[in-house]
Every structure is written in structure tokens, then in C-alpha cells.
PDB file of N, CA and C in Angstrom:
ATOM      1  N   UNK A   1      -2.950  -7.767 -19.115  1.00  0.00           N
ATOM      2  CA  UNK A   1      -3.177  -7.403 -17.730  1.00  0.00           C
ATOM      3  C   UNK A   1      -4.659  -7.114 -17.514  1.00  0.00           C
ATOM      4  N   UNK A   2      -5.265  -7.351 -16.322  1.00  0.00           N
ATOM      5  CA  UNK A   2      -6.518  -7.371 -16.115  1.00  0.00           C
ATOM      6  C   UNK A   2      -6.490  -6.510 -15.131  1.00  0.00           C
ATOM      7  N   UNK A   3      -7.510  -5.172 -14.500  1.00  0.00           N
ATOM      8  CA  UNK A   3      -7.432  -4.422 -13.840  1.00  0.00           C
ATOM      9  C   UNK A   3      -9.062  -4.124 -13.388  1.00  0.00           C
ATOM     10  N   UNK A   4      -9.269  -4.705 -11.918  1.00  0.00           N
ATOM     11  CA  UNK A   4     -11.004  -3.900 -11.673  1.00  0.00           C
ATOM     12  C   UNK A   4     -10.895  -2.766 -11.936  1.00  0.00           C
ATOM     13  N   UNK A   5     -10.531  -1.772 -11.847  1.00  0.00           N
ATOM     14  CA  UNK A   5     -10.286  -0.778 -11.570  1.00  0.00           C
ATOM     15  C   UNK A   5      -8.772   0.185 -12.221  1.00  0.00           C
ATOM     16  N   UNK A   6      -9.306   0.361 -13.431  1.00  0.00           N
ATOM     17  CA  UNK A   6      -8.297   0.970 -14.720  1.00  0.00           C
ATOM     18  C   UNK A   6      -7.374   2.307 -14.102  1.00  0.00           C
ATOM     19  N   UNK A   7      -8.738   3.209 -14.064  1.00  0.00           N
ATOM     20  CA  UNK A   7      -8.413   4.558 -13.240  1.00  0.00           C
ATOM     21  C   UNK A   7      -9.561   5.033 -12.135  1.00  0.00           C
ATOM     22  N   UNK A   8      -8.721   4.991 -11.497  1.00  0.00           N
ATOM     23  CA  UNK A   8      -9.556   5.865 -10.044  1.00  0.00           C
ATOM     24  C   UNK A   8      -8.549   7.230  -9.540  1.00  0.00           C
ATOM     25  N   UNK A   9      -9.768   7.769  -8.760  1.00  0.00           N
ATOM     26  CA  UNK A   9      -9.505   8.894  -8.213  1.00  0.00           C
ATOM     27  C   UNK A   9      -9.726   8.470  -6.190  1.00  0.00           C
ATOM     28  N   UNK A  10      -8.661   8.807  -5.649  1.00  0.00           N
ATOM     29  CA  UNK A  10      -8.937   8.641  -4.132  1.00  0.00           C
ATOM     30  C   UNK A  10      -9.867  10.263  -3.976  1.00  0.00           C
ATOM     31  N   UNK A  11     -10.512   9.654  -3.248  1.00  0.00           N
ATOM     32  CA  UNK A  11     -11.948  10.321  -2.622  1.00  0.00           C
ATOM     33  C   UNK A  11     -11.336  12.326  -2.097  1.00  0.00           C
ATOM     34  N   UNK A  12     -11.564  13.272  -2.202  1.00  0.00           N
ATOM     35  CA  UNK A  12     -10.795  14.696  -2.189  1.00  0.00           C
ATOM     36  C   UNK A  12     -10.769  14.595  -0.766  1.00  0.00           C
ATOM     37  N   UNK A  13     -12.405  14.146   0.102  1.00  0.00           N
ATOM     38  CA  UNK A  13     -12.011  14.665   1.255  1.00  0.00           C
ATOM     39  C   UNK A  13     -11.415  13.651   2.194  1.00  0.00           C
ATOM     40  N   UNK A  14     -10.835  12.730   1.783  1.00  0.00           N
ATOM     41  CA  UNK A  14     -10.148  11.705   2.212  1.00  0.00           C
ATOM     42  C   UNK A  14      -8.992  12.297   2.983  1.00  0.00           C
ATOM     43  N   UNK A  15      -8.168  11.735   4.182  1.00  0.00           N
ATOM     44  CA  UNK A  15      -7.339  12.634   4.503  1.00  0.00           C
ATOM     45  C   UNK A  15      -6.429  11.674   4.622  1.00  0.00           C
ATOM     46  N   UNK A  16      -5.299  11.905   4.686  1.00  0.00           N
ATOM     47  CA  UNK A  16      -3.569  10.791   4.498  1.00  0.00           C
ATOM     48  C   UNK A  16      -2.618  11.463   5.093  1.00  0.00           C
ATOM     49  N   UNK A  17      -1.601  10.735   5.552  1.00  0.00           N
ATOM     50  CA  UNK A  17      -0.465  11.355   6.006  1.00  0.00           C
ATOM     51  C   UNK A  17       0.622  10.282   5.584  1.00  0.00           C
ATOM     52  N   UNK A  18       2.210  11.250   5.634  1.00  0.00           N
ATOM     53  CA  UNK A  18       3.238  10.028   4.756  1.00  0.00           C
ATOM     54  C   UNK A  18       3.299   9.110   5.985  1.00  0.00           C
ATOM     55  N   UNK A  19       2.950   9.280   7.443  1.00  0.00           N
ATOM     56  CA  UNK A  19       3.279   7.838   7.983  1.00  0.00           C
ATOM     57  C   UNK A  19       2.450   6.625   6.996  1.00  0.00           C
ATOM     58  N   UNK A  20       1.316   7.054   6.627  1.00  0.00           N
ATOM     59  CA  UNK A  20       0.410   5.351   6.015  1.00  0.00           C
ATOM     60  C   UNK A  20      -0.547   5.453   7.007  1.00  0.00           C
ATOM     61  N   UNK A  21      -1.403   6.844   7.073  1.00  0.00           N
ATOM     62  CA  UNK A  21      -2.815   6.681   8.056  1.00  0.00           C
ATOM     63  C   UNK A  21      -3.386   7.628   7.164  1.00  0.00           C
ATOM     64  N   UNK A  22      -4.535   6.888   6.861  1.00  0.00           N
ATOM     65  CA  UNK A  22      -6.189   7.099   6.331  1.00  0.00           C
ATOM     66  C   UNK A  22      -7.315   7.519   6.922  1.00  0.00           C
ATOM     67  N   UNK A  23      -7.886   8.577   6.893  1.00  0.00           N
ATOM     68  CA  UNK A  23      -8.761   8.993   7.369  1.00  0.00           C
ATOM     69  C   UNK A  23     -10.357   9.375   6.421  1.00  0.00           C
ATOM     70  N   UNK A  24     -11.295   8.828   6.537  1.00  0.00           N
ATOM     71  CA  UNK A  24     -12.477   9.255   6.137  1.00  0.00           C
ATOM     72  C   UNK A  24     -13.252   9.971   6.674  1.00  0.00           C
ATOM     73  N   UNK A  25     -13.284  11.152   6.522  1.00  0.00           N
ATOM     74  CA  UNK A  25     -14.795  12.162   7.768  1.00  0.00           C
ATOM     75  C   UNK A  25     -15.825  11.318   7.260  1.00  0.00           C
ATOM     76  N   UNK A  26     -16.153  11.079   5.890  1.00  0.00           N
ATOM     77  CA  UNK A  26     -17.301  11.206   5.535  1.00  0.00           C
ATOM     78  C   UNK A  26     -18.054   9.891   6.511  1.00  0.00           C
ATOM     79  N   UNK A  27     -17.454   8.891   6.996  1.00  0.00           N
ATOM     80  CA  UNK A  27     -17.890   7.738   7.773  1.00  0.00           C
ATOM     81  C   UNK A  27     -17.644   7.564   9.111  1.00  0.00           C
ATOM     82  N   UNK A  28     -16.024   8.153   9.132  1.00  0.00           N
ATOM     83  CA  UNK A  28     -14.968   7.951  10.732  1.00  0.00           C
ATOM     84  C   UNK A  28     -14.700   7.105  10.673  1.00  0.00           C
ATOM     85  N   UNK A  29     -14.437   6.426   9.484  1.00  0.00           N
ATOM     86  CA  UNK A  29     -13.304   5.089   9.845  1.00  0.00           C
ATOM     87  C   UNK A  29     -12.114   5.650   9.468  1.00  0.00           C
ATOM     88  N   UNK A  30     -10.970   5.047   9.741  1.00  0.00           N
ATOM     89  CA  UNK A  30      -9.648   5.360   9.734  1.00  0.00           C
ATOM     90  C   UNK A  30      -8.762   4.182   9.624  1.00  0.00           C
ATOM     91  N   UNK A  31      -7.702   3.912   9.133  1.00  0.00           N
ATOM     92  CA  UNK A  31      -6.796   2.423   8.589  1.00  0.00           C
ATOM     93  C   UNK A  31      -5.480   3.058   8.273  1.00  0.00           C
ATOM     94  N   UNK A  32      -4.638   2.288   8.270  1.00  0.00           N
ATOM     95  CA  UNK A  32      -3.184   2.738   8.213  1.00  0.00           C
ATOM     96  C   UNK A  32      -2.337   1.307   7.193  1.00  0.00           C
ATOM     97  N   UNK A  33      -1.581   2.084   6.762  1.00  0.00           N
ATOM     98  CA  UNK A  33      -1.203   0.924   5.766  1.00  0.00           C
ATOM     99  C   UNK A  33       0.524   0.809   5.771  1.00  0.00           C
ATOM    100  N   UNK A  34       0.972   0.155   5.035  1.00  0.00           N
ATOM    101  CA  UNK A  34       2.452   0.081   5.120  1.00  0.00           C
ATOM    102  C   UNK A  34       3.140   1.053   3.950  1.00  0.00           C
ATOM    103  N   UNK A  35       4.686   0.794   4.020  1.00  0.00           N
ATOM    104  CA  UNK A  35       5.234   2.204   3.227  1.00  0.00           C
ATOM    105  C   UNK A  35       5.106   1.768   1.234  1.00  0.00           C
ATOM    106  N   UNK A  36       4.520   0.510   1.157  1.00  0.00           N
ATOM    107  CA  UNK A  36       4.002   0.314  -0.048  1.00  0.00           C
ATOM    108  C   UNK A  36       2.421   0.865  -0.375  1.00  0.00           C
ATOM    109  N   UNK A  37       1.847   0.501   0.837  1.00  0.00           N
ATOM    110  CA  UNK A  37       0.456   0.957   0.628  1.00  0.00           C
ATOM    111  C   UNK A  37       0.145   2.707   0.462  1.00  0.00           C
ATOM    112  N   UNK A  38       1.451   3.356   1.243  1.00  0.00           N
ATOM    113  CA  UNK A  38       1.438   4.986   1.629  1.00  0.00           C
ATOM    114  C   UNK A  38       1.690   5.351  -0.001  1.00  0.00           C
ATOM    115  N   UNK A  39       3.123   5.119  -0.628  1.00  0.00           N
ATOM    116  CA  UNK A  39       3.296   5.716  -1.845  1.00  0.00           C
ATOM    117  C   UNK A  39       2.072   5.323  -2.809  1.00  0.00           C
ATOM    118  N   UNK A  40       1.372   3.996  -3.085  1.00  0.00           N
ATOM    119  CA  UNK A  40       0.267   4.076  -3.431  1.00  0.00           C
ATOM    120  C   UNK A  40      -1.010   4.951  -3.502  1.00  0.00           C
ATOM    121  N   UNK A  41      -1.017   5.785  -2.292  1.00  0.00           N
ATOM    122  CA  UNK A  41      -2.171   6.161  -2.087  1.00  0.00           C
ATOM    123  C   UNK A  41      -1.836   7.798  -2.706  1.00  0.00           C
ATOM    124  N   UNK A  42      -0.477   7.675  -2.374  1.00  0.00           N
ATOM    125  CA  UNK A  42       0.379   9.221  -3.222  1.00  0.00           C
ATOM    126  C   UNK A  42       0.157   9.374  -4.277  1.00  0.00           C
ATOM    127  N   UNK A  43       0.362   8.150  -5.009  1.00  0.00           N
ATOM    128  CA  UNK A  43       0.224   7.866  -6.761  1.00  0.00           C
ATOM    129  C   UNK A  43      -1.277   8.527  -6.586  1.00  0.00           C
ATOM    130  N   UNK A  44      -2.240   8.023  -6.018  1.00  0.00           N
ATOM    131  CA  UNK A  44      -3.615   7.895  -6.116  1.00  0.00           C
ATOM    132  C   UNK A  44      -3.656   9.458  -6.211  1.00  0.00           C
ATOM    133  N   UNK A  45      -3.466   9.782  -5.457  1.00  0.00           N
ATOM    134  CA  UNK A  45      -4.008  11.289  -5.398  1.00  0.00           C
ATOM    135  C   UNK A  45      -3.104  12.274  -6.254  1.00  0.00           C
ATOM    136  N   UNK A  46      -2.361  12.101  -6.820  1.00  0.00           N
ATOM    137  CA  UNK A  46      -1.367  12.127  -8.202  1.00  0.00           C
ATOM    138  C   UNK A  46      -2.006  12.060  -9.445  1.00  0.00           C
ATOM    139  N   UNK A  47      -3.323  11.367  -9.001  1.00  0.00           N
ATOM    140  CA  UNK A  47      -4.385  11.162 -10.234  1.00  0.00           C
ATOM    141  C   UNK A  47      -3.362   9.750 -11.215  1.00  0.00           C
ATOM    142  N   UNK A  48      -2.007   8.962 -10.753  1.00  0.00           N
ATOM    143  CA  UNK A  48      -1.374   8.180 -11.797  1.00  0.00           C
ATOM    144  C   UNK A  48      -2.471   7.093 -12.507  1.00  0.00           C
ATOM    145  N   UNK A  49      -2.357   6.925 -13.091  1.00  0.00           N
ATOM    146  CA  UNK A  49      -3.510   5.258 -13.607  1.00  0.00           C
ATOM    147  C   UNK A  49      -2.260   4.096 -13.119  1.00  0.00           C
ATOM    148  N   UNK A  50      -3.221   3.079 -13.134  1.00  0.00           N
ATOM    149  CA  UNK A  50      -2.567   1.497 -12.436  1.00  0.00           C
ATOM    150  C   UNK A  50      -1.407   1.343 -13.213  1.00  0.00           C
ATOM    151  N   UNK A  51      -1.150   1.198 -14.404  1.00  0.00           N
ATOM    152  CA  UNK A  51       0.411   0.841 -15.187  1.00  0.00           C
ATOM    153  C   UNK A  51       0.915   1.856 -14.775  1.00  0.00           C
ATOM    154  N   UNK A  52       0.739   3.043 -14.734  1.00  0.00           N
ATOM    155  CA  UNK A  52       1.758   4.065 -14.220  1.00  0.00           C
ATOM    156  C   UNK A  52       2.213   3.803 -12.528  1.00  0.00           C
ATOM    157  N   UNK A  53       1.426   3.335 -11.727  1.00  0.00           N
ATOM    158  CA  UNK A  53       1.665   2.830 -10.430  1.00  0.00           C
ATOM    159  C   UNK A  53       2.856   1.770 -10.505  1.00  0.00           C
ATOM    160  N   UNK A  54       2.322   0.665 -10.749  1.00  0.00           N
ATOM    161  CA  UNK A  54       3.149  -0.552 -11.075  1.00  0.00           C
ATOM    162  C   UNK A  54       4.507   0.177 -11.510  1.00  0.00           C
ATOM    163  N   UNK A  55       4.723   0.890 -12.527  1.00  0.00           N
ATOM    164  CA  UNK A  55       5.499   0.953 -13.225  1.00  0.00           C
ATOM    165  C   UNK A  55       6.605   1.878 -11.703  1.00  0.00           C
ATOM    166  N   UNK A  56       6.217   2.633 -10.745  1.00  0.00           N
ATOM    167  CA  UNK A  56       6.742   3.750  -9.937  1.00  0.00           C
ATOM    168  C   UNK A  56       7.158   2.504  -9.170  1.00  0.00           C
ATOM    169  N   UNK A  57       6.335   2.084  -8.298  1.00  0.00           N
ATOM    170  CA  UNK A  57       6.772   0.749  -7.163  1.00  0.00           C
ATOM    171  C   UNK A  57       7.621  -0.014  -7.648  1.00  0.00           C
ATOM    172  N   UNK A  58       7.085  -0.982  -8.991  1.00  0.00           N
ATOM    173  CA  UNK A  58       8.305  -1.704  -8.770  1.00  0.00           C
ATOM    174  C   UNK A  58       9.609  -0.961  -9.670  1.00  0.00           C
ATOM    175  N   UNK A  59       9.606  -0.091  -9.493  1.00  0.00           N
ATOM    176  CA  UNK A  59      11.227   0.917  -9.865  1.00  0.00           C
ATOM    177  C   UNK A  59      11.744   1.398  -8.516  1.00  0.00           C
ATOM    178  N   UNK A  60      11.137   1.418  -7.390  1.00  0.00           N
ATOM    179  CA  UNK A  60      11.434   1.972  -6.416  1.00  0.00           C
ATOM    180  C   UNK A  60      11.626   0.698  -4.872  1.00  0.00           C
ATOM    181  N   UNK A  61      10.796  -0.264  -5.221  1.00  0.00           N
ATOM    182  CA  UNK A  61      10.677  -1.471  -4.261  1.00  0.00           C
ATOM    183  C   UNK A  61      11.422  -2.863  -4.812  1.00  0.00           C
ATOM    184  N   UNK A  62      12.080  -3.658  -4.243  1.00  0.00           N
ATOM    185  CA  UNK A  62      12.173  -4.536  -5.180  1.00  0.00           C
ATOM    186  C   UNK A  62      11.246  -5.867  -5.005  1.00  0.00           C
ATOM    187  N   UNK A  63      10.195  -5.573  -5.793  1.00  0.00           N
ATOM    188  CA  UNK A  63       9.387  -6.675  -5.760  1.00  0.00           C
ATOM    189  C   UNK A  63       8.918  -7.010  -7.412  1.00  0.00           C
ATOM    190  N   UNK A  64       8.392  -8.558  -7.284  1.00  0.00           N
ATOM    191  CA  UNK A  64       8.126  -9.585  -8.396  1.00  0.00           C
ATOM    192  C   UNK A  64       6.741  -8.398  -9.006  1.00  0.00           C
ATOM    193  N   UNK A  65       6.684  -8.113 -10.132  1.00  0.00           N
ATOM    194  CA  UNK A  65       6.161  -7.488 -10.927  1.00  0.00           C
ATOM    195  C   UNK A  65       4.809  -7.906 -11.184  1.00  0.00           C
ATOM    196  N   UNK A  66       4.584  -9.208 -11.068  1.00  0.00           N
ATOM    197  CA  UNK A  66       3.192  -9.982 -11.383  1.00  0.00           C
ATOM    198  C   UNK A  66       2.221 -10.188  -9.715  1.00  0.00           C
ATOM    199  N   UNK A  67       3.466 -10.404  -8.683  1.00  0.00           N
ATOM    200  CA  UNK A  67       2.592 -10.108  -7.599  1.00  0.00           C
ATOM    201  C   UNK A  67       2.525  -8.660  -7.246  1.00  0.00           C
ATOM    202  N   UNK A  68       3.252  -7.749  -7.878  1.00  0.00           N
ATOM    203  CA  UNK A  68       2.214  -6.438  -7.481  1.00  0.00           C
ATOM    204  C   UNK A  68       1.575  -6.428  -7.995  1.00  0.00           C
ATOM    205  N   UNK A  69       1.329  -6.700  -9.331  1.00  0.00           N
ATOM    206  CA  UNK A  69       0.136  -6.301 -10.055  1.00  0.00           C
ATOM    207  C   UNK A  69      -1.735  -6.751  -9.464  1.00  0.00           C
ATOM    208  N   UNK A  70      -1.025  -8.204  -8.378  1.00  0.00           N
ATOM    209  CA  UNK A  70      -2.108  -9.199  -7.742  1.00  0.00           C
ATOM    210  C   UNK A  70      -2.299  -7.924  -6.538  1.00  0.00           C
ATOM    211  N   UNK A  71      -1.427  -7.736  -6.122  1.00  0.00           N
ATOM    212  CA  UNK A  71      -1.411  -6.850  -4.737  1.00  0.00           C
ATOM    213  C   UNK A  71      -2.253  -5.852  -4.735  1.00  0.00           C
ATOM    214  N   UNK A  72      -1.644  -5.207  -5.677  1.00  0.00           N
ATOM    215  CA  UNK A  72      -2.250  -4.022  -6.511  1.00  0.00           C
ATOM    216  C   UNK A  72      -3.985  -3.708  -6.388  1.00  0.00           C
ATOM    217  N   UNK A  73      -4.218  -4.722  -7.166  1.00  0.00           N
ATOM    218  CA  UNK A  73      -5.412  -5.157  -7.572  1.00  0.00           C
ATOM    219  C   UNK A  73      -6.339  -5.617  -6.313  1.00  0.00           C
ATOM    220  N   UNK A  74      -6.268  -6.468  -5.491  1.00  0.00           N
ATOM    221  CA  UNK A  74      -6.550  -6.509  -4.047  1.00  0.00           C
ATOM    222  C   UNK A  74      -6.481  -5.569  -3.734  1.00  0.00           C
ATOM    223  N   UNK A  75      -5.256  -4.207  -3.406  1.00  0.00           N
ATOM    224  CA  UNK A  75      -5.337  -3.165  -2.542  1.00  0.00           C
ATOM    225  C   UNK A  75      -6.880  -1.601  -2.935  1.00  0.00           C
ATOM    226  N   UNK A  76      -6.253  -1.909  -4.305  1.00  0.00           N
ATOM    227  CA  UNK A  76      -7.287  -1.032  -4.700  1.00  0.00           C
ATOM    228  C   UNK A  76      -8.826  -1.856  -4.244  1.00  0.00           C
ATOM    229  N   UNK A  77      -9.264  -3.026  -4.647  1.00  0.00           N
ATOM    230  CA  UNK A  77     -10.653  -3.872  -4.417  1.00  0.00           C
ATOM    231  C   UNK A  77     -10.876  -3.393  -2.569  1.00  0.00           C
ATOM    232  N   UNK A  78     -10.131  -3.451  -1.845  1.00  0.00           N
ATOM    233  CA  UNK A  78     -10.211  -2.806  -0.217  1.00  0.00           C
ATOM    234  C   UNK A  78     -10.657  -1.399  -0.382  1.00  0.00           C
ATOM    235  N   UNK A  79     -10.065  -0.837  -1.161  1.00  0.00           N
ATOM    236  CA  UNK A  79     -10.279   0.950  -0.584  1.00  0.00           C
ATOM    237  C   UNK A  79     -11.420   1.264  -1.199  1.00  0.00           C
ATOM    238  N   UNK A  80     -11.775   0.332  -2.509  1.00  0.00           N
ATOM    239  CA  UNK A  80     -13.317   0.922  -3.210  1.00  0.00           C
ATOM    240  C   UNK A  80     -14.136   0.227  -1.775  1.00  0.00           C
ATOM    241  N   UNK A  81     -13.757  -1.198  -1.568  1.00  0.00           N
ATOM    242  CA  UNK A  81     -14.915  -1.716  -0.473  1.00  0.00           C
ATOM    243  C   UNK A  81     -14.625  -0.533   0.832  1.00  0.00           C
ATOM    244  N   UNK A  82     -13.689   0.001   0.958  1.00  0.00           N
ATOM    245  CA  UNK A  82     -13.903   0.965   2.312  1.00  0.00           C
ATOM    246  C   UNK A  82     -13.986   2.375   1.955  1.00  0.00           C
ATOM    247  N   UNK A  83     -15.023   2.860   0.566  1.00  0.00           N
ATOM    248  CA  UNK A  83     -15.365   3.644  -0.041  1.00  0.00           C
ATOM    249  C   UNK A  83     -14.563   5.330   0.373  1.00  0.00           C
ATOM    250  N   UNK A  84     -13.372   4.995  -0.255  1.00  0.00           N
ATOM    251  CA  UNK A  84     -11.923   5.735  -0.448  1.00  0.00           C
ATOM    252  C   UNK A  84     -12.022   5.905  -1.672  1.00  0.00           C
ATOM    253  N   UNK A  85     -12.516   5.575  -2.326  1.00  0.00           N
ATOM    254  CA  UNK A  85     -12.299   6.014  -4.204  1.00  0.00           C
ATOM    255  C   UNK A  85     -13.411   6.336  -4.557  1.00  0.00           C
ATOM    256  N   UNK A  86     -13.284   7.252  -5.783  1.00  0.00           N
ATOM    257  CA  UNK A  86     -14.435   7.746  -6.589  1.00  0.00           C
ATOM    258  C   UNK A  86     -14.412   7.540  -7.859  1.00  0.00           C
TER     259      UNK A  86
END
């Protein structure tokens, strides 16, 4: 498995809610995501690492294991580019 991004930490003063809305003071942008992207961001701030993610979703979603891992990997590459992670 190949991972940009092994372990990250979502940003402290980042702000979230369980609908799937994102908030950054530090910029004022704000984005909302779906109920895959929300438990993700839960994991995130859970401190989980990426196999431990993968491993929660697809136990809980039923999806193909190799495209989360693609998903995954894209979702996290967005939130470093919309500087959400540290």
C-alpha cells in the first residue's frame, strides 16, 4: 500500500460538526463533505493512522477496499491542499 500521507493530525483549531461541515478560522474557508468524508475526519481527530481508517470504513460502509484506499488517498491530498492537516 502506498500512502502520501502515513499519519496526520487534522489541524486543533479546525472546527467540524457530525452533519460533514468544515470550518477553518485560520483562512474562512469552510466545505462540507458526505457521511464517508464526516467519519473520516472523526478518525482524523481520533489521531487513527490511514490502515486504521480503512480498516473502520470499510467495516462500517460497504465499499471495495482498494477504491477506498484510492479515495482515501485523494481525500486526505484535498484537506492537506485546503491546509486542514498538520
Amino acid at each position: 500500500m502506498h500512502y502520501t500521507y502515513r499519519n496526520m493530525k487534522l489541524k486543533k483549531n479546525i472546527a467540524t460538526s457530525e452533519e460533514g461541515f468544515i470550518y477553518n478560522p485560520g483562512t474562512g474557508d469552510s466545505f462540507s463533505t458526505n457521511p464517508i468524508g464526516t467519519d473520516i475526519i472523526a478518525l482524523l481527530k481520533e489521531e487513527k493512522t490511514i490502515p486504521e481508517i480503512i480498516e473502520t470504513i470499510s467495516g462500517k460502509y460497504e465499499v471495495n477496499k482498494h477504491q477506498l484506499e484510492k479515495d482515501l488517498d485523494d481525500f486526505v491530498a484535498q484537506m492537506k491542499d485546503f491546509n486542514l492537516l498538520g
